[in-house]
PDB file of N, CA and C in Angstrom:
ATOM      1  N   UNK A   1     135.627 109.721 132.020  1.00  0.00           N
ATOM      2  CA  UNK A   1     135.635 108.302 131.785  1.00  0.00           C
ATOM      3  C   UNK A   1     134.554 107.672 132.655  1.00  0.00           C
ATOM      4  N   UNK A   2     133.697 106.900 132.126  1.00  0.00           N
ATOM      5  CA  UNK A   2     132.990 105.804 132.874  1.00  0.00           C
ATOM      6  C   UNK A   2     132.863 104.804 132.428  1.00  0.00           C
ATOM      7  N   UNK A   3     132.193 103.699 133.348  1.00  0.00           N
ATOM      8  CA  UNK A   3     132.213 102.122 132.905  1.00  0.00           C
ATOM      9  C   UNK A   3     130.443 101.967 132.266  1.00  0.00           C
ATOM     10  N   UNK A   4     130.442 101.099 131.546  1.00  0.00           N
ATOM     11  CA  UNK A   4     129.154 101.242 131.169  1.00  0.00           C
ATOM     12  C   UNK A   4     128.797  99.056 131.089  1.00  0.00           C
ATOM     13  N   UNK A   5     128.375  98.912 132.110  1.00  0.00           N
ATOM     14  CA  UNK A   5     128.090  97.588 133.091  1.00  0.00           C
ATOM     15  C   UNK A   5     127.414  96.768 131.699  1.00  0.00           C
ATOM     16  N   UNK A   6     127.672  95.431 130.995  1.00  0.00           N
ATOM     17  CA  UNK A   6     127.330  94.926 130.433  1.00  0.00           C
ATOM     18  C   UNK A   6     126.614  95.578 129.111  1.00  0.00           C
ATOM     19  N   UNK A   7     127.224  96.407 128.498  1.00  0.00           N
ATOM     20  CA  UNK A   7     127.084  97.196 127.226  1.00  0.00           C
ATOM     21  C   UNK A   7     126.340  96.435 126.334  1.00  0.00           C
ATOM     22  N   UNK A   8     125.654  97.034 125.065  1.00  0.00           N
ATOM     23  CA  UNK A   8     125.032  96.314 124.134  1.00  0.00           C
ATOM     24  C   UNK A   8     125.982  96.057 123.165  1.00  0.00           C
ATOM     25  N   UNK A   9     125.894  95.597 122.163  1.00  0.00           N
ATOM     26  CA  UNK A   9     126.512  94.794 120.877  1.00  0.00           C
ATOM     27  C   UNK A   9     126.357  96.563 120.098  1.00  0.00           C
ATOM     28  N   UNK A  10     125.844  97.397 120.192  1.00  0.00           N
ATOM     29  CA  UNK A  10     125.473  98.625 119.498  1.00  0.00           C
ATOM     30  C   UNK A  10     126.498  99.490 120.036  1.00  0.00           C
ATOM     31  N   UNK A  11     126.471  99.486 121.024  1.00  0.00           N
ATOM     32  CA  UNK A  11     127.564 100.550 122.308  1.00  0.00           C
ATOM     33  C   UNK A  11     128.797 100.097 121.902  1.00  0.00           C
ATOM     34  N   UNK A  12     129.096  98.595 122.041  1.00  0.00           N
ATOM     35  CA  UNK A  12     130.487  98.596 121.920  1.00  0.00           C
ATOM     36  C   UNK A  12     130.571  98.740 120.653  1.00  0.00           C
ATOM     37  N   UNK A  13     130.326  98.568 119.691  1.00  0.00           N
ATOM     38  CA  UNK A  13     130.471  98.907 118.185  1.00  0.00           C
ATOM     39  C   UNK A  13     131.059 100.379 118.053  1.00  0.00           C
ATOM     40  N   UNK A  14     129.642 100.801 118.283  1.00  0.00           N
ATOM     41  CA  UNK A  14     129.938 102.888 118.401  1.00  0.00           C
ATOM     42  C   UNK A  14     130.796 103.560 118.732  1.00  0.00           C
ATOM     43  N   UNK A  15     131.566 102.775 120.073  1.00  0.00           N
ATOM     44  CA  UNK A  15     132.908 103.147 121.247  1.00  0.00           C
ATOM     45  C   UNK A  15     133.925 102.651 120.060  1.00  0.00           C
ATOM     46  N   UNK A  16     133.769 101.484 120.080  1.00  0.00           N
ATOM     47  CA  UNK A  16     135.057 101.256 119.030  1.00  0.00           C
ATOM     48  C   UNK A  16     135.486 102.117 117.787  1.00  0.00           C
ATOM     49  N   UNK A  17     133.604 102.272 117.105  1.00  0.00           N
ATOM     50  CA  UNK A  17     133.939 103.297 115.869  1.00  0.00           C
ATOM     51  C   UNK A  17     134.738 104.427 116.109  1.00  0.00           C
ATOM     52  N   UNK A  18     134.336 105.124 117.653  1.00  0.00           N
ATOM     53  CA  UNK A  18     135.436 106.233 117.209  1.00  0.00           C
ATOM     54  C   UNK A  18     136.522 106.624 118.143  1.00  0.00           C
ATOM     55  N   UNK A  19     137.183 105.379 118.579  1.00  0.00           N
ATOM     56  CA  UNK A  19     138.239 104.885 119.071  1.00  0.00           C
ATOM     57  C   UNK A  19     139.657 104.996 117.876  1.00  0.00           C
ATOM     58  N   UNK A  20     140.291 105.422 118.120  1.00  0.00           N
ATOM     59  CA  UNK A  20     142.153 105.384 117.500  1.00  0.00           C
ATOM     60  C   UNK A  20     142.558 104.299 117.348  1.00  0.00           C
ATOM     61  N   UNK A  21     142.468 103.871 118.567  1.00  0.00           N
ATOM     62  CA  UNK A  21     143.812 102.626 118.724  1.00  0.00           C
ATOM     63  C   UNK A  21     142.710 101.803 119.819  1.00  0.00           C
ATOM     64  N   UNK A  22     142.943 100.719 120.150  1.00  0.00           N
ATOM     65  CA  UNK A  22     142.737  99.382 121.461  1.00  0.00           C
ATOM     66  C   UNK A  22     143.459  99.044 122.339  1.00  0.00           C
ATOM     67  N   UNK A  23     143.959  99.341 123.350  1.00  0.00           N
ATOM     68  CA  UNK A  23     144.848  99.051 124.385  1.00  0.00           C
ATOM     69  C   UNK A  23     144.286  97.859 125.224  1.00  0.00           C
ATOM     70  N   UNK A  24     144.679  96.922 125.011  1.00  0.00           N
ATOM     71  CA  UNK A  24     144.399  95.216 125.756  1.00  0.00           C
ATOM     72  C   UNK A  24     145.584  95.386 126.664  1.00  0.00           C
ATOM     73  N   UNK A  25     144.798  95.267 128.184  1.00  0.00           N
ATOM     74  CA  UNK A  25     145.824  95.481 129.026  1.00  0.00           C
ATOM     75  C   UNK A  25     146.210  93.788 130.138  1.00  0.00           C
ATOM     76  N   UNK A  26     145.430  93.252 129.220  1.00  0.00           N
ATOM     77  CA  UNK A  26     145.418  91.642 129.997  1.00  0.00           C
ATOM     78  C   UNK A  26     146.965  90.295 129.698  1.00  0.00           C
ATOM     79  N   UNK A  27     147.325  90.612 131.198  1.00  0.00           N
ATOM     80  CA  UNK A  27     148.871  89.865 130.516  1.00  0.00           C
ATOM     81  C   UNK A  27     148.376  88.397 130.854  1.00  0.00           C
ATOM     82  N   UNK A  28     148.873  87.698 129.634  1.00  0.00           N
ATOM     83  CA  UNK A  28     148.867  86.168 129.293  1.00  0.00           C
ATOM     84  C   UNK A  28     147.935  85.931 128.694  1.00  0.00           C
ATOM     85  N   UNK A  29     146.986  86.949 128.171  1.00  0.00           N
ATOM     86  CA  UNK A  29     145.711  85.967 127.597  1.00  0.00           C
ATOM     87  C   UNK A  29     146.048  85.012 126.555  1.00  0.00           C
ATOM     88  N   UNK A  30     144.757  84.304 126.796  1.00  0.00           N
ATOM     89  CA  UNK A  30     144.797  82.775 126.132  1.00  0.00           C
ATOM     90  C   UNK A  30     144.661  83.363 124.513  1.00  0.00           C
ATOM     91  N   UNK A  31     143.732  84.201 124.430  1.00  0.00           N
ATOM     92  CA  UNK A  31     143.423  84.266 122.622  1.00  0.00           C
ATOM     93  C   UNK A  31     142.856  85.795 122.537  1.00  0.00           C
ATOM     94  N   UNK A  32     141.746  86.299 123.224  1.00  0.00           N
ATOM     95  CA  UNK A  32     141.049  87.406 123.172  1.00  0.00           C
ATOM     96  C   UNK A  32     139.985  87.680 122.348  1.00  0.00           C
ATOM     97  N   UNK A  33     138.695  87.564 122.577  1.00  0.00           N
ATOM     98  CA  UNK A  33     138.063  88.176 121.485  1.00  0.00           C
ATOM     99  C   UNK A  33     137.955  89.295 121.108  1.00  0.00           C
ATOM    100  N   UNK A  34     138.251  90.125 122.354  1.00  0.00           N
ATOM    101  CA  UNK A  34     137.995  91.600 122.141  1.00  0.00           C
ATOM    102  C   UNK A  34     139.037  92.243 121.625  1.00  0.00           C
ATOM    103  N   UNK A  35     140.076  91.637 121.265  1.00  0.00           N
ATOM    104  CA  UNK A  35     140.958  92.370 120.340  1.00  0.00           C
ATOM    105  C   UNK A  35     140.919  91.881 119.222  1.00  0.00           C
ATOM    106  N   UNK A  36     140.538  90.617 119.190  1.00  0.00           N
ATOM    107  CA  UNK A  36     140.146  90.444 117.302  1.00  0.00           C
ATOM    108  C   UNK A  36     138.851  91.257 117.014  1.00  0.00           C
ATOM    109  N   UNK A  37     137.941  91.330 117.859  1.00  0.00           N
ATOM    110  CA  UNK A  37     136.956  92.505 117.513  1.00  0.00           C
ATOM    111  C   UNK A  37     137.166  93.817 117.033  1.00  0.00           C
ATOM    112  N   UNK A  38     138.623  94.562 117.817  1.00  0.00           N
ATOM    113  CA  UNK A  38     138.749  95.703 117.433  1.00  0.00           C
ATOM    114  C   UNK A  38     139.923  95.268 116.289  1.00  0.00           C
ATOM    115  N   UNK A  39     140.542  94.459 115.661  1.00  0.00           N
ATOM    116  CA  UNK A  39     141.228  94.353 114.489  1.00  0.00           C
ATOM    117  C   UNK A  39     139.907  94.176 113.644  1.00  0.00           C
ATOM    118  N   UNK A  40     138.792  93.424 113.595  1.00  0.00           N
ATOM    119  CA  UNK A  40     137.778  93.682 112.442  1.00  0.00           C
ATOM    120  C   UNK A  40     137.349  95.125 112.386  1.00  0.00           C
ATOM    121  N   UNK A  41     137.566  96.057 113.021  1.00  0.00           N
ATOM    122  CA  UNK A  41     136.642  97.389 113.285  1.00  0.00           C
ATOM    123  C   UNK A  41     137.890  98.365 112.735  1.00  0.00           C
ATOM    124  N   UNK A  42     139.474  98.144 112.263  1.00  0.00           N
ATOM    125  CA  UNK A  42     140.076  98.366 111.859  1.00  0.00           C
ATOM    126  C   UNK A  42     140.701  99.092 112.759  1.00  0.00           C
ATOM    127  N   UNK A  43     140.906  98.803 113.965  1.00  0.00           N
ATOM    128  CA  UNK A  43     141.750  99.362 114.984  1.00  0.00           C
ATOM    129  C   UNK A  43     143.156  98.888 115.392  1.00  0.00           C
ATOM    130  N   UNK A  44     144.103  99.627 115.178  1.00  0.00           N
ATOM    131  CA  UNK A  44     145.169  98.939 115.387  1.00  0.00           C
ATOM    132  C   UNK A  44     144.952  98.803 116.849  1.00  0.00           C
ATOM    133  N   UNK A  45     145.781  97.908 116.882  1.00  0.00           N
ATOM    134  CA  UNK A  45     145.930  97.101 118.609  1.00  0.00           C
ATOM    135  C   UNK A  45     147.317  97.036 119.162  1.00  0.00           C
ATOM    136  N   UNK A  46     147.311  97.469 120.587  1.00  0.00           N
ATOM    137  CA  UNK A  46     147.951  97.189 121.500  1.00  0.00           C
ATOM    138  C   UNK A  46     148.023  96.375 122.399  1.00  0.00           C
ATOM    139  N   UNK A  47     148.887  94.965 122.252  1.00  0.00           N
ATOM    140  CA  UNK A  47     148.655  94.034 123.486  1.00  0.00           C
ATOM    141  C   UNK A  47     149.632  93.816 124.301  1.00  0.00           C
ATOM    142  N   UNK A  48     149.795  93.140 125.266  1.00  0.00           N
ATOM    143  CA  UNK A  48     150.934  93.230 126.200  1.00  0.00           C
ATOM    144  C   UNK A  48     151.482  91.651 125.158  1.00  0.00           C
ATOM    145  N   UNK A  49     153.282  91.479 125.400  1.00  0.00           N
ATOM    146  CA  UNK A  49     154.060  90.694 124.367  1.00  0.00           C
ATOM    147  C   UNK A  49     153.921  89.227 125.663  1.00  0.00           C
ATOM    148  N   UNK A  50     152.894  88.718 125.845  1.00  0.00           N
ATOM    149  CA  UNK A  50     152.695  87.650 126.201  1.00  0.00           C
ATOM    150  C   UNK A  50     151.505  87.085 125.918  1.00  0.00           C
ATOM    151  N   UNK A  51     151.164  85.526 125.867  1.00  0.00           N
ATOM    152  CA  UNK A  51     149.993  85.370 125.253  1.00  0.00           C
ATOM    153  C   UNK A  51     149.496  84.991 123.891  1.00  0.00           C
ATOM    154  N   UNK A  52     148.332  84.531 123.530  1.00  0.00           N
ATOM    155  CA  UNK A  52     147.797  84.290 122.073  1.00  0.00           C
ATOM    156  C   UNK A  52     147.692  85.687 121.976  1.00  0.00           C
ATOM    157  N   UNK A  53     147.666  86.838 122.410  1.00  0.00           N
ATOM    158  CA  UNK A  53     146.959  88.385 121.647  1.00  0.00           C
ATOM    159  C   UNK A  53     147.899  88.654 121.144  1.00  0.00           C
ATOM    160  N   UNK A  54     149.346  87.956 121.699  1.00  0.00           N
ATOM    161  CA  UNK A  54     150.534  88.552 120.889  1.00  0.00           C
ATOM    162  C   UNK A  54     150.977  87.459 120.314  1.00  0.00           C
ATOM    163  N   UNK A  55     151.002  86.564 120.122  1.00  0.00           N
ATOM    164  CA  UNK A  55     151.553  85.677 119.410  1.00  0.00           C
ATOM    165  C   UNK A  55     150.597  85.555 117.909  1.00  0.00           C
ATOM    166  N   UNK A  56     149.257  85.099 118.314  1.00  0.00           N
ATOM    167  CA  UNK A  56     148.404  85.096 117.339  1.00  0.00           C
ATOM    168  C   UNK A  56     147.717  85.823 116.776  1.00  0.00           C
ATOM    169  N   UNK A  57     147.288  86.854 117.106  1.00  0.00           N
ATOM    170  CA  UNK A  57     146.439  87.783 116.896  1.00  0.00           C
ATOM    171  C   UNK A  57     147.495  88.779 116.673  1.00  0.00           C
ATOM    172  N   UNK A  58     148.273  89.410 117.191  1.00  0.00           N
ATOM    173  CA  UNK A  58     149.383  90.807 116.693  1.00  0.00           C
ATOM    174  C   UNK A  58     150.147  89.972 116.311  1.00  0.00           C
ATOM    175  N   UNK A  59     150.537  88.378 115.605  1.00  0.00           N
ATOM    176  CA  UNK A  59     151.621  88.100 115.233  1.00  0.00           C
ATOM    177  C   UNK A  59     152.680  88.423 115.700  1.00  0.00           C
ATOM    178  N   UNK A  60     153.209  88.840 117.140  1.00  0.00           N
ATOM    179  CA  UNK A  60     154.526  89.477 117.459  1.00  0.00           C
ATOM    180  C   UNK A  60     154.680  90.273 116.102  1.00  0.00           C
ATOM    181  N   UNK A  61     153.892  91.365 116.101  1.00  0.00           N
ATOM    182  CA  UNK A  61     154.063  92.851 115.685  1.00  0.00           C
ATOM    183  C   UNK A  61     153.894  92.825 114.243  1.00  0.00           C
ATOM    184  N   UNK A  62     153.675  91.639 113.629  1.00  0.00           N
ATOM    185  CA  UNK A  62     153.098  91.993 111.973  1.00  0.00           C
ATOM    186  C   UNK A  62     151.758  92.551 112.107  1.00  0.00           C
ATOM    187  N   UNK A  63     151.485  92.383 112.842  1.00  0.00           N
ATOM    188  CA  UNK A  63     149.275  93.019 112.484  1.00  0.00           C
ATOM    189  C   UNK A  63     149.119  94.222 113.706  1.00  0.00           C
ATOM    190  N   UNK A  64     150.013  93.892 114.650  1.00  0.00           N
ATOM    191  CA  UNK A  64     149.285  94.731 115.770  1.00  0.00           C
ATOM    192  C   UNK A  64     151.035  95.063 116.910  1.00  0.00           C
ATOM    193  N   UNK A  65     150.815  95.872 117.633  1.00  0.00           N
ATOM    194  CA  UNK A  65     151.850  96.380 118.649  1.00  0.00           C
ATOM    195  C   UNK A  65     152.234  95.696 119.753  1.00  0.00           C
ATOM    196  N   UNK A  66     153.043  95.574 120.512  1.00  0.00           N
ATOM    197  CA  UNK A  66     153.398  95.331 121.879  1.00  0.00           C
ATOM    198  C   UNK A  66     153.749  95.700 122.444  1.00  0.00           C
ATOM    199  N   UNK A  67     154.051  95.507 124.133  1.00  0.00           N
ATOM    200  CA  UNK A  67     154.359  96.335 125.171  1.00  0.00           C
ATOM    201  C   UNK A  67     154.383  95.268 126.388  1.00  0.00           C
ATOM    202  N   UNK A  68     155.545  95.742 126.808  1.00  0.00           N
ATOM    203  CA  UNK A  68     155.918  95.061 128.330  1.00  0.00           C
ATOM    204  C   UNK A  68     155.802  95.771 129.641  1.00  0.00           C
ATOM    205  N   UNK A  69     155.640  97.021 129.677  1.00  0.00           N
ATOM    206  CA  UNK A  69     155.629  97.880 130.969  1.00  0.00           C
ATOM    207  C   UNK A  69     154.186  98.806 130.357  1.00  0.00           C
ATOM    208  N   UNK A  70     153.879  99.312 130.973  1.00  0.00           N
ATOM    209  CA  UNK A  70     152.989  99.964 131.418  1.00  0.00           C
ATOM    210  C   UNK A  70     153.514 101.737 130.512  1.00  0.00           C
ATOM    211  N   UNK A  71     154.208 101.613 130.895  1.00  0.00           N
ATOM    212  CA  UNK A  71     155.474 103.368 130.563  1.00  0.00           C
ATOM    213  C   UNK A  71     155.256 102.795 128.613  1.00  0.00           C
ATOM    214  N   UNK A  72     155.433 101.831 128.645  1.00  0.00           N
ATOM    215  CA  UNK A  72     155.706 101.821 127.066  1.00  0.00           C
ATOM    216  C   UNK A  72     154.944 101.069 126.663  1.00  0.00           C
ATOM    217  N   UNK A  73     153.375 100.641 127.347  1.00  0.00           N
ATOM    218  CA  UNK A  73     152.176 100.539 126.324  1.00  0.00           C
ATOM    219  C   UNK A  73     151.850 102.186 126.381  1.00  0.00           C
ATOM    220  N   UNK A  74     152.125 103.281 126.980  1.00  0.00           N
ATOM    221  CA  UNK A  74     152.022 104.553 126.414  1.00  0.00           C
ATOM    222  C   UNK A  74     152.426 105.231 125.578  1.00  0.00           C
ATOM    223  N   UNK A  75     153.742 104.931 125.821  1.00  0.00           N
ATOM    224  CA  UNK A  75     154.817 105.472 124.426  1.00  0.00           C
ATOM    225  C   UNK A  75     154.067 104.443 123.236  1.00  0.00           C
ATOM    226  N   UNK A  76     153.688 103.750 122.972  1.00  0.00           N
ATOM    227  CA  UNK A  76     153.436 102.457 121.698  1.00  0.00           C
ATOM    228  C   UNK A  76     152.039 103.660 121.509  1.00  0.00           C
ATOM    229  N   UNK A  77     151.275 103.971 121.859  1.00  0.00           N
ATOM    230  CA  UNK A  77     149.735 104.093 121.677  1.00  0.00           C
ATOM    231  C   UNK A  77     149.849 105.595 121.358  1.00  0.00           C
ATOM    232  N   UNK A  78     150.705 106.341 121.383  1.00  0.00           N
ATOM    233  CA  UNK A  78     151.145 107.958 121.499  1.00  0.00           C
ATOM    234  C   UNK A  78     151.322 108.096 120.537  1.00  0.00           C
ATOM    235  N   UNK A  79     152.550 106.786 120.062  1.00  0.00           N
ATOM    236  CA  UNK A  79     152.948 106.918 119.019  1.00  0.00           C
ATOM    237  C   UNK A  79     152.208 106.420 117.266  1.00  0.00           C
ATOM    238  N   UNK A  80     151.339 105.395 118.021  1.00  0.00           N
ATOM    239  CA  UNK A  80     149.889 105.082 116.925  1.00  0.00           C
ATOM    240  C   UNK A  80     149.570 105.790 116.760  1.00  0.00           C
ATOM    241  N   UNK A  81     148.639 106.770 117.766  1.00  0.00           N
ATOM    242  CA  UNK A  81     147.890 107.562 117.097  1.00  0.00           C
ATOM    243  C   UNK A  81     148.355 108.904 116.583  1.00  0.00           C
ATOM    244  N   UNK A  82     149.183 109.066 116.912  1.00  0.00           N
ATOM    245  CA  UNK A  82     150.001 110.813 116.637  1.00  0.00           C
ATOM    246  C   UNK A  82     150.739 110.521 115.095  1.00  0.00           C
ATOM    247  N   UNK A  83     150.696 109.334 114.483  1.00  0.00           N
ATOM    248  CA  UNK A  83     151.637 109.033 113.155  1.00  0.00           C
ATOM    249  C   UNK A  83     150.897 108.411 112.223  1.00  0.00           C
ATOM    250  N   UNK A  84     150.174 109.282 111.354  1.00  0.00           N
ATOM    251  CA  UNK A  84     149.153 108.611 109.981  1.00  0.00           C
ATOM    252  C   UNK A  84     149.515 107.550 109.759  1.00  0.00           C
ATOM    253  N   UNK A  85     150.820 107.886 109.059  1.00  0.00           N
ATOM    254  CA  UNK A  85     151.101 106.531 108.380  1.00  0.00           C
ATOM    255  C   UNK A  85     150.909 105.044 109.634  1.00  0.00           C
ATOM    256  N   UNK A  86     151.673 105.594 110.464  1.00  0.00           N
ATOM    257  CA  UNK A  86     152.023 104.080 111.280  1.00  0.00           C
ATOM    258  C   UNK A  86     150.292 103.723 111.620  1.00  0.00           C
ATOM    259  N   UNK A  87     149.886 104.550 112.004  1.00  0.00           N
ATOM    260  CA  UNK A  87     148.765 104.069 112.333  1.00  0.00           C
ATOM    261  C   UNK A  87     147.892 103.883 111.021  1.00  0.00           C
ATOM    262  N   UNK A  88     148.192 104.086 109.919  1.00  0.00           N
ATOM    263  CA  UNK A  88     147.120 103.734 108.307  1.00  0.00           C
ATOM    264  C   UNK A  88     147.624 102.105 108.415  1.00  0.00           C
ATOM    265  N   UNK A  89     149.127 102.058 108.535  1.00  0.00           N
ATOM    266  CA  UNK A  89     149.728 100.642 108.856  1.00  0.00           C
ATOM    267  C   UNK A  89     149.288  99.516 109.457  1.00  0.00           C
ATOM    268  N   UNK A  90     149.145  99.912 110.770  1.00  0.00           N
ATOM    269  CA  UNK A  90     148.561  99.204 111.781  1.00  0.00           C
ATOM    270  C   UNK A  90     146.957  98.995 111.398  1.00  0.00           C
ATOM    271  N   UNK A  91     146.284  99.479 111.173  1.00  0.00           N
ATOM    272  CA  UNK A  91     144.623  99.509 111.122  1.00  0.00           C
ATOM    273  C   UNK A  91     144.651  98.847 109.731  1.00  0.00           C
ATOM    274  N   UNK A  92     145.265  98.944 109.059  1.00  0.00           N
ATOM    275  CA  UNK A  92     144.944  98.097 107.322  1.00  0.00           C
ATOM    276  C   UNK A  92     145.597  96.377 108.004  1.00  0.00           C
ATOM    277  N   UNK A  93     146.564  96.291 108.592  1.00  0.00           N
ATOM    278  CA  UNK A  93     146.978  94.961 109.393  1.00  0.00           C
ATOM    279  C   UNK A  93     145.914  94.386 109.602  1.00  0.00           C
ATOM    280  N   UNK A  94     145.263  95.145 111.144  1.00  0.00           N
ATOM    281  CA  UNK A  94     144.311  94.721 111.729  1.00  0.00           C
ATOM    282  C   UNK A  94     143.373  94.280 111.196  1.00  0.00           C
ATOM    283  N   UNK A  95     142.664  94.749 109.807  1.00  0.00           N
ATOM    284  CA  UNK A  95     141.626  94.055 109.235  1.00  0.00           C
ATOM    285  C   UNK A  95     142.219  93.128 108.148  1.00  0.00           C
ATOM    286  N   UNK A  96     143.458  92.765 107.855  1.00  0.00           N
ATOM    287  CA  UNK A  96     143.858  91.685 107.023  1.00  0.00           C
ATOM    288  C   UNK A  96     143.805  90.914 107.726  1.00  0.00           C
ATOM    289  N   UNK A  97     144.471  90.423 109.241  1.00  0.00           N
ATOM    290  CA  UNK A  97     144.246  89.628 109.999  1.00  0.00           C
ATOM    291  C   UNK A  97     142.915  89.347 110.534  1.00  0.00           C
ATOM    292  N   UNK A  98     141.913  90.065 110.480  1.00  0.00           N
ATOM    293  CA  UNK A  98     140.740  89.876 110.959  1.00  0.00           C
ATOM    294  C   UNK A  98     139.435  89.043 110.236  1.00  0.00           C
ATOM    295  N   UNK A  99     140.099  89.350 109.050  1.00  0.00           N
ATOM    296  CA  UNK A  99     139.564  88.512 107.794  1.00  0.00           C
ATOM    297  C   UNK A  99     139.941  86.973 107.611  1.00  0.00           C
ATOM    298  N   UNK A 100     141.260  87.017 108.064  1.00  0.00           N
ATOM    299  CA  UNK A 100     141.542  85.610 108.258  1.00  0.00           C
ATOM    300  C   UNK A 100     140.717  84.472 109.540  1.00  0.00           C
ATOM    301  N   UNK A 101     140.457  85.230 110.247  1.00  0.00           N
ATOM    302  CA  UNK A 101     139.748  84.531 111.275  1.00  0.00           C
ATOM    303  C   UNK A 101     138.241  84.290 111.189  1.00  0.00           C
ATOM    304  N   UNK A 102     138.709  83.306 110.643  1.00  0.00           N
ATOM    305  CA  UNK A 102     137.102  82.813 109.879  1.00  0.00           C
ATOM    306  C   UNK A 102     136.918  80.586 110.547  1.00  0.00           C
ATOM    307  N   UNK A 103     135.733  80.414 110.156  1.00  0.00           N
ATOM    308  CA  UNK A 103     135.720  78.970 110.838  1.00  0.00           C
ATOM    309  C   UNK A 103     136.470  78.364 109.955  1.00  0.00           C
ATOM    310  N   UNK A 104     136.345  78.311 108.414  1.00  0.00           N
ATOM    311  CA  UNK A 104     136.557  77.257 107.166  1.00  0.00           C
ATOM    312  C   UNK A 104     138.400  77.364 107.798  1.00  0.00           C
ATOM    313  N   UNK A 105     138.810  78.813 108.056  1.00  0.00           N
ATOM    314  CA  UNK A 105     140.280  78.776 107.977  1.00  0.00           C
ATOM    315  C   UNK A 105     140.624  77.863 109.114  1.00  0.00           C
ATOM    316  N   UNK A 106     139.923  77.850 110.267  1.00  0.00           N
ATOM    317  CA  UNK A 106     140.342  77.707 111.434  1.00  0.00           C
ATOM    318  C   UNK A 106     140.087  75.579 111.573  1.00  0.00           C
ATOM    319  N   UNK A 107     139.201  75.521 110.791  1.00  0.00           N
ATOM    320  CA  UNK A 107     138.578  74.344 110.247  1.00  0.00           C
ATOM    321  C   UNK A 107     140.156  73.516 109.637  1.00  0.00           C
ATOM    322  N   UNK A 108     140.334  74.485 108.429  1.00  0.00           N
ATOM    323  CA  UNK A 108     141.604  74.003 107.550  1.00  0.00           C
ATOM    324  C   UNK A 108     142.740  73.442 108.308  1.00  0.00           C
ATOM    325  N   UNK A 109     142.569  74.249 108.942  1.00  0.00           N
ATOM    326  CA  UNK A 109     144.160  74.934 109.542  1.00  0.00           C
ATOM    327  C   UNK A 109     144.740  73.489 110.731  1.00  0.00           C
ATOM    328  N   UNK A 110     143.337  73.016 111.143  1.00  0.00           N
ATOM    329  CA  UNK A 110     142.891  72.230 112.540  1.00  0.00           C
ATOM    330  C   UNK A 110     143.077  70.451 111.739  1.00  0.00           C
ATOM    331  N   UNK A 111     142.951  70.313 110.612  1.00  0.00           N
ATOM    332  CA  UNK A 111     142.693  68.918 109.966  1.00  0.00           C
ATOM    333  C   UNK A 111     144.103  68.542 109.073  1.00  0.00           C
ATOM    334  N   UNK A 112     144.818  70.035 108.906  1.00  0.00           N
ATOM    335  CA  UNK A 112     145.964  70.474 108.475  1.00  0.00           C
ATOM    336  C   UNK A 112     147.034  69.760 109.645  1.00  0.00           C
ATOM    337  N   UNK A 113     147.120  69.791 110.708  1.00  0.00           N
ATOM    338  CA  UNK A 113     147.783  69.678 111.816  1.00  0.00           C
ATOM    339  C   UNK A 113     147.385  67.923 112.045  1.00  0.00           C
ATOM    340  N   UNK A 114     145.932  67.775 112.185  1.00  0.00           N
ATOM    341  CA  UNK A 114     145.542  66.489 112.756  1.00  0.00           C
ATOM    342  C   UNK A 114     146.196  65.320 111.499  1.00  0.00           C
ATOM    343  N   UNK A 115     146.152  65.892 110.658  1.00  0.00           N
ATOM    344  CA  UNK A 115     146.933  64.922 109.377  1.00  0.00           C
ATOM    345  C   UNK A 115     148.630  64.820 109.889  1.00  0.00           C
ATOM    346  N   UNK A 116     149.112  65.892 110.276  1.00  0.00           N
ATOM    347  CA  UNK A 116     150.462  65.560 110.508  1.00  0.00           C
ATOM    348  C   UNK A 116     150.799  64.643 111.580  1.00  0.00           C
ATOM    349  N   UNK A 117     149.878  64.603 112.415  1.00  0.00           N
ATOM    350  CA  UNK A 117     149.878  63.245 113.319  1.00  0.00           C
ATOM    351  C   UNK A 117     149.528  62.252 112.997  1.00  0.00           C
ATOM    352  N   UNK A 118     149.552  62.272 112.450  1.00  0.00           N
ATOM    353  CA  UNK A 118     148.540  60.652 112.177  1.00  0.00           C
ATOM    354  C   UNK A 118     149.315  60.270 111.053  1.00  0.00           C
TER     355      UNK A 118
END
């Protein structure tokens, strides 16, 4: 394993291509890009169950996985990748949701809300 200090847009692509699964090990994030990155790249995802990565982005477990300890973001990621199906599951998720995250939706979605106030 090594770190590779401010990677190119090419590198992380490549790493991702032949990556299994995504393990996001950041508790509370606000939103994440780097896990909607690896749901466009068709990676199922692992995020910790706090946060927009799990609320919005893994939907609390329609698109993507969760995990509260450490012991069982292992068991979750063991079990992705060691199980076709679950993991054909998870990775076809990941890019339905990834497709959705687009501006027009996010646009909609935003004028959708500002109407209910007003």
């Amino acid at each position: 394993m090594y770190l590779v200090e401010n990677a190119s847009r090419a590198t992380i692509n490549e790493v991702m291509d032949r990556a299994r699964a995504f393990l996001h090990a950041t508790v509370n994030e606000h939103w994440g890009i780097a896990v909607a990155e690896a749901m466009a790249r068709g990676l199922p995802v692992v995020v910790h169950r706090s946060g927009g990565t799990w609320s919005d982005l893994a939907g609390e477990g329609t698109y993507g996985l969760g995990y509260s300890t450490a012991d069982e973001a292992c068991e979750v990621l063991v079990k992705v990748v060691t199980d076709p199906g679950r993991w054909s599951h998870y990775s076809t998720r990941s890019t339905e949701r990834a497709r959705e995250l687009t501006i027009e939706r996010f646009t909609r979605r935003f004028v959708e809300l500002l109407r209910k106030l007003g």
